[in-house]
Protein backbone atom coordinates (compact mmCIF):
# COMPACT_ATOMS: atom_id res chain seq x y z
CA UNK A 1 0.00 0.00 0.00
CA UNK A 2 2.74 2.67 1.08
CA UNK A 3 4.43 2.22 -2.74
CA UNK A 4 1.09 2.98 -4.38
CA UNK A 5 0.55 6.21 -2.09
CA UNK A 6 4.72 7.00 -3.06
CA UNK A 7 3.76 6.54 -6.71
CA UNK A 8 1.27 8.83 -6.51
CA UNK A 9 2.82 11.58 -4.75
CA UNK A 10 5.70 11.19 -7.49
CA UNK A 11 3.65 11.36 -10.65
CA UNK A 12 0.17 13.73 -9.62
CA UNK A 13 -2.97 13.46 -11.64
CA UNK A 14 -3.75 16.00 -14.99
CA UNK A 15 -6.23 17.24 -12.29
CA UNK A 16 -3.71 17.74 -9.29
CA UNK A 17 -1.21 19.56 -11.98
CA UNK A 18 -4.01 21.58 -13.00
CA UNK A 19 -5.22 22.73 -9.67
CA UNK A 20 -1.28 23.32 -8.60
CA UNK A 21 -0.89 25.62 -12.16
CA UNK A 22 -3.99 27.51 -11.43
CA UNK A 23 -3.12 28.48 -7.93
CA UNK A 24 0.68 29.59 -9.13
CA UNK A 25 -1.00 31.80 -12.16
CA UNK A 26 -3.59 33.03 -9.39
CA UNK A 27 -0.75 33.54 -6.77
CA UNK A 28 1.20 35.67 -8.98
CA UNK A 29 -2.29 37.42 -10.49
CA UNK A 30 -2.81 38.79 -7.28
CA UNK A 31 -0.66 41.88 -8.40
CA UNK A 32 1.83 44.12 -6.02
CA UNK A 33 0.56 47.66 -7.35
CA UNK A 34 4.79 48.08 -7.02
CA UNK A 35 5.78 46.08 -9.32
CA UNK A 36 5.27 46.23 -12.54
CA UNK A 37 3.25 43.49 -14.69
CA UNK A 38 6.57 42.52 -16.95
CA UNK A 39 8.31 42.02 -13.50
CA UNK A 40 4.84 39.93 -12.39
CA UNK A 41 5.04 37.84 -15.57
CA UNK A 42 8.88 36.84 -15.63
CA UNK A 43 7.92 35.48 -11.87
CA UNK A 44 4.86 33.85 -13.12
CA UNK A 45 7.18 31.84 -15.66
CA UNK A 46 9.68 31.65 -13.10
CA UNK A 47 7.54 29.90 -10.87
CA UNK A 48 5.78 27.76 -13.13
CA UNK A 49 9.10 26.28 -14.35
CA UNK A 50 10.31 25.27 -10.69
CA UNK A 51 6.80 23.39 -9.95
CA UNK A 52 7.58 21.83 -13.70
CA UNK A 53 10.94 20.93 -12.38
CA UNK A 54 9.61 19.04 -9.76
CA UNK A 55 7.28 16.41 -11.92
CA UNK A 56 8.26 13.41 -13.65
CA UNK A 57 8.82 14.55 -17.72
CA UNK A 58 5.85 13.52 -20.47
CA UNK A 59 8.18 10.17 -21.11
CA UNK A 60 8.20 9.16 -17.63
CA UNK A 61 4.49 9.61 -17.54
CA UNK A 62 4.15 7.34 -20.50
CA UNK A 63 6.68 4.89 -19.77
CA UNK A 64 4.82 4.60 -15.95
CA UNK A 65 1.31 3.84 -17.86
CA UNK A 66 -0.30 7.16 -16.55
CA UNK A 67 -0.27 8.80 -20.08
CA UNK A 68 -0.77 6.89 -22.77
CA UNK A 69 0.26 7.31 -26.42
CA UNK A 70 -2.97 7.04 -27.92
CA UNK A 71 -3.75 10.70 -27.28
CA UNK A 72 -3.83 12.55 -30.84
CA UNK A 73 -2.55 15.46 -29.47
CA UNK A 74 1.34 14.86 -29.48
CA UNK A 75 1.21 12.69 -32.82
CA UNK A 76 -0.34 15.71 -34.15
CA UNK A 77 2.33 18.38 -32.91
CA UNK A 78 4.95 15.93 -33.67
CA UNK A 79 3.93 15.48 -37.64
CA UNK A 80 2.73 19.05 -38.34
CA UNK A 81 5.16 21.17 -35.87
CA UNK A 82 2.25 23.30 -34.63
CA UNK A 83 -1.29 23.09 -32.85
């Protein structure tokens, strides 16, 4: 039982990502009237790069079984180079 709770904290769900993304972008939306917004978007990236940092990659996801390859989307971005 403790490896399948392990597993899960090491690879969230799409929904767990989501909710973390949404509270970063709302986090850094709430904005400091002294800063200006360029300064509030480079820490918006910033930020959303560390919590990226922190998951398994897309191929670690797949090779795991929690994304599979049948999803059209990356066959799609990978044969015409755009969405």
């Amino acid at each position: 039982m403790k490896l399948s709770i392990d597993t899960e904290k090491n690879f969230p769900s799409h929904t767990n990502i989501g909710m973390e993304v949404e509270a970063i972008v709302h986090g850094n939306a709430l904005f400091d009237p002294h800063q200006h917004n360029r300064e509030t978007l480079d820490d918006l990236i910033s930020d959303l790069i560390q919590y990226r940092n922190t998951l398994p990659t897309v191929n670690e996801y797949m090779k795991s079984g929690r994304l599979n390859n049948h999803c059209p989307f990356p066959k799609d971005v990978e044969k015409n180079g755009k969405l």
